[in-house]
C-alpha atoms as a PDB file:
ATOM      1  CA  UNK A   1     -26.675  24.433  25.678  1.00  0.00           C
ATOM      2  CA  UNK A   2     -26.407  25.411  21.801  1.00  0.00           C
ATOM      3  CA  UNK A   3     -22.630  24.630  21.624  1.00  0.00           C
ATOM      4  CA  UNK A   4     -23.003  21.564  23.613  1.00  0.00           C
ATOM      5  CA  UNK A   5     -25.635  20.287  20.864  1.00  0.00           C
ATOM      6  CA  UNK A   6     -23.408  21.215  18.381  1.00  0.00           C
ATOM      7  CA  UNK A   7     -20.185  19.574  19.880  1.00  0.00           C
ATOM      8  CA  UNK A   8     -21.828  16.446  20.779  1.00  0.00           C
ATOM      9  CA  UNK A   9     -23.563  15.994  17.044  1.00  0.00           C
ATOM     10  CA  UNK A  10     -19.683  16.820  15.549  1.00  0.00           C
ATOM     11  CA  UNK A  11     -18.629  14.429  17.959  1.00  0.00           C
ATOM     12  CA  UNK A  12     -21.647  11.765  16.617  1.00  0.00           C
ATOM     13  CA  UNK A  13     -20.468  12.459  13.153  1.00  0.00           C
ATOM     14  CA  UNK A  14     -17.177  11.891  13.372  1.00  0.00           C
ATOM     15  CA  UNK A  15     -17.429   8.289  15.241  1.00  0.00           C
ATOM     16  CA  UNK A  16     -20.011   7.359  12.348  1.00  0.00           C
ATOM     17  CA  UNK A  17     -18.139   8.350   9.311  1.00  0.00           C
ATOM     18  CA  UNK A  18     -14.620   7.034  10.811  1.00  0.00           C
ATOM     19  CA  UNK A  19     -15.810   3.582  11.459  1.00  0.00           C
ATOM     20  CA  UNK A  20     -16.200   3.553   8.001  1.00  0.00           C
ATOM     21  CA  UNK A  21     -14.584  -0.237   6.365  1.00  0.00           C
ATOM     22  CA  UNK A  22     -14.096   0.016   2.586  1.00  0.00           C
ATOM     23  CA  UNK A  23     -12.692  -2.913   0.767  1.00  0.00           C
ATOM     24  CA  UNK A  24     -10.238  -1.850  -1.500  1.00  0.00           C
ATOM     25  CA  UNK A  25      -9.187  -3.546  -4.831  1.00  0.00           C
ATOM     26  CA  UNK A  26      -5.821  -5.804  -4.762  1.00  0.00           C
ATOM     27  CA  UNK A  27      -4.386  -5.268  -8.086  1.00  0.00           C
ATOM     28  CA  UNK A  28      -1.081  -7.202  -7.873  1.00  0.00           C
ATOM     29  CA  UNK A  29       1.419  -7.997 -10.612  1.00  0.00           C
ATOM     30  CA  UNK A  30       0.784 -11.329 -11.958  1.00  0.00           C
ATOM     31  CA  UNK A  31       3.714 -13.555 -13.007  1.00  0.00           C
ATOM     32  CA  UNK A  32       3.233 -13.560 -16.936  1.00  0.00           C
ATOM     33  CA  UNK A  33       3.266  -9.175 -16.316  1.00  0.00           C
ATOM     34  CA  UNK A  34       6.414  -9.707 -14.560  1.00  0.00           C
ATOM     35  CA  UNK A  35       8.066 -11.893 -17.113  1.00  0.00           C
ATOM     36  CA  UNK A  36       6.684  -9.077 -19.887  1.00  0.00           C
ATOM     37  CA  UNK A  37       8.447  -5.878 -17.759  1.00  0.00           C
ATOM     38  CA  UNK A  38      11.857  -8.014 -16.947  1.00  0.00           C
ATOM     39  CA  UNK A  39      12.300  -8.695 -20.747  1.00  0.00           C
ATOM     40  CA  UNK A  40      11.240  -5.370 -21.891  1.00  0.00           C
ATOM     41  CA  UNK A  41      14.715  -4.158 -20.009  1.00  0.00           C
ATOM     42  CA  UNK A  42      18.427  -5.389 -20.036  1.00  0.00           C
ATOM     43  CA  UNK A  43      18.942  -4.919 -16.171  1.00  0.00           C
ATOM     44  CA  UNK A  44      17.427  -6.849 -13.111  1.00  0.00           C
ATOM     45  CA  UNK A  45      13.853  -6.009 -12.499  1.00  0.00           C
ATOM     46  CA  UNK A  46      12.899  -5.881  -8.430  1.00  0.00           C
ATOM     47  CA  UNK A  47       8.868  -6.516  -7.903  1.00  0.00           C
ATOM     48  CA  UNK A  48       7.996  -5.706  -4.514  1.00  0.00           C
ATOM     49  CA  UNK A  49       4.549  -6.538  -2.409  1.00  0.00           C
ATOM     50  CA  UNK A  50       3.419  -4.688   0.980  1.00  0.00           C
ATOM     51  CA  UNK A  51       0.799  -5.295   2.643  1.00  0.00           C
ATOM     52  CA  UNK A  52       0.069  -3.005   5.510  1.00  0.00           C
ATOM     53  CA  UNK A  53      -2.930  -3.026   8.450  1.00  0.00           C
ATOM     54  CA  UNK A  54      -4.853  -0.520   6.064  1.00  0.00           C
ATOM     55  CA  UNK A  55      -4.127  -2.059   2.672  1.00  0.00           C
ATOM     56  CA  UNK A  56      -1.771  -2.736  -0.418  1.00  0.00           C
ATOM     57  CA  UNK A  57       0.504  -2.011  -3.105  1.00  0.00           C
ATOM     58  CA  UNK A  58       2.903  -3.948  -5.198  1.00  0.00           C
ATOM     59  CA  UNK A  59       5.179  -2.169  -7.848  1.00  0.00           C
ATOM     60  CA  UNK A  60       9.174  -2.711  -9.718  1.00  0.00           C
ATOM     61  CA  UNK A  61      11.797  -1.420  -9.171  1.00  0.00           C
ATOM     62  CA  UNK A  62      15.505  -1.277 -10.818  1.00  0.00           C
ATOM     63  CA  UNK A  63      17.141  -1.124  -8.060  1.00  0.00           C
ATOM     64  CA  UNK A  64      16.940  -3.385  -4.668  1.00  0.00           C
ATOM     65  CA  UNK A  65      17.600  -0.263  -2.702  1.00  0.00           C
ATOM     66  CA  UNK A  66      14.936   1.754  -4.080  1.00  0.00           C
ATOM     67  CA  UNK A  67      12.120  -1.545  -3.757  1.00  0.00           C
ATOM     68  CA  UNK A  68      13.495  -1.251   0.231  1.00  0.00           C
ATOM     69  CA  UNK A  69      12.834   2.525  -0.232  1.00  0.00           C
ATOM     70  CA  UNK A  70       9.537   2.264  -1.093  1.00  0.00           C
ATOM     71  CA  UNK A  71       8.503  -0.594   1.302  1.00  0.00           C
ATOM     72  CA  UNK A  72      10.427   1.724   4.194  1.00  0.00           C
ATOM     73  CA  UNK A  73       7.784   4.242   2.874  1.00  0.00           C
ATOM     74  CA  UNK A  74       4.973   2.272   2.908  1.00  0.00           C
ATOM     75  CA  UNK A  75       5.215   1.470   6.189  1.00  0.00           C
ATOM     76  CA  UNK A  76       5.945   5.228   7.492  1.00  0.00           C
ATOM     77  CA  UNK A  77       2.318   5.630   8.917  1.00  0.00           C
ATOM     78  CA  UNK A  78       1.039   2.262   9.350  1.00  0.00           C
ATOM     79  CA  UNK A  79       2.372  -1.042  10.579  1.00  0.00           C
ATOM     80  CA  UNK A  80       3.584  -3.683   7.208  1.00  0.00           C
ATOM     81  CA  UNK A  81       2.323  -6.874   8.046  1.00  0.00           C
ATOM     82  CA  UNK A  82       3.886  -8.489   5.097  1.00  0.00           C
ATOM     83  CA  UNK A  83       6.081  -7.811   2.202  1.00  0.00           C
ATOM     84  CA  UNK A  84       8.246  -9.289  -0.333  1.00  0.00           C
ATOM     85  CA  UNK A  85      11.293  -8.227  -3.237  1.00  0.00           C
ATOM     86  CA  UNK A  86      11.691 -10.870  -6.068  1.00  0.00           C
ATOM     87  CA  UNK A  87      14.146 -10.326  -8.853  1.00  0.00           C
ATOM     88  CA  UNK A  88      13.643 -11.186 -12.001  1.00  0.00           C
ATOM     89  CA  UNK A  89      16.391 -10.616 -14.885  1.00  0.00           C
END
């Protein structure tokens, strides 16, 4: 009777705290910061977006390959819903 009290109050637990919806910030790269990094370097610039069914990121990238890299990542353990590569030189 003690471990089913136990298992059922882990079990209780568990459902409670994984139901759990945080917002989280969206900090993307506005274009006037995008302008700023392509001109602080001689070579193309790639800015890339995800957006995933648990989230966000953005970042740059010098390379197209490694934006696709990192979006591939991204997307590893959860399902991209949207995404994006612009270039900027």
């Amino acid at each position: 009777m003690k471990n089913f009290i136990l298992s059922a109050s882990l079990l209780a637990t568990t459902i409670l705290f994984a139901n759990t919806n945080e917002k989280i910030d969206q900090t993307v790269i506005s274009k006037k910061q995008k302008i700023a990094i392509s001109q602080s370097t001689d070579k193309t610039v790639y800015f890339w977006e995800v957006n995933t069914t648990t989230g966000s990121a953005s970042g740059y990238a010098l390379s197209e390959a490694q934006a696709l890299k990192t979006i591939k990542l991204m997307g590893t353990s959860d399902l991209v819903t949207y995404r994006i590569i612009e270039a900027y030189k």
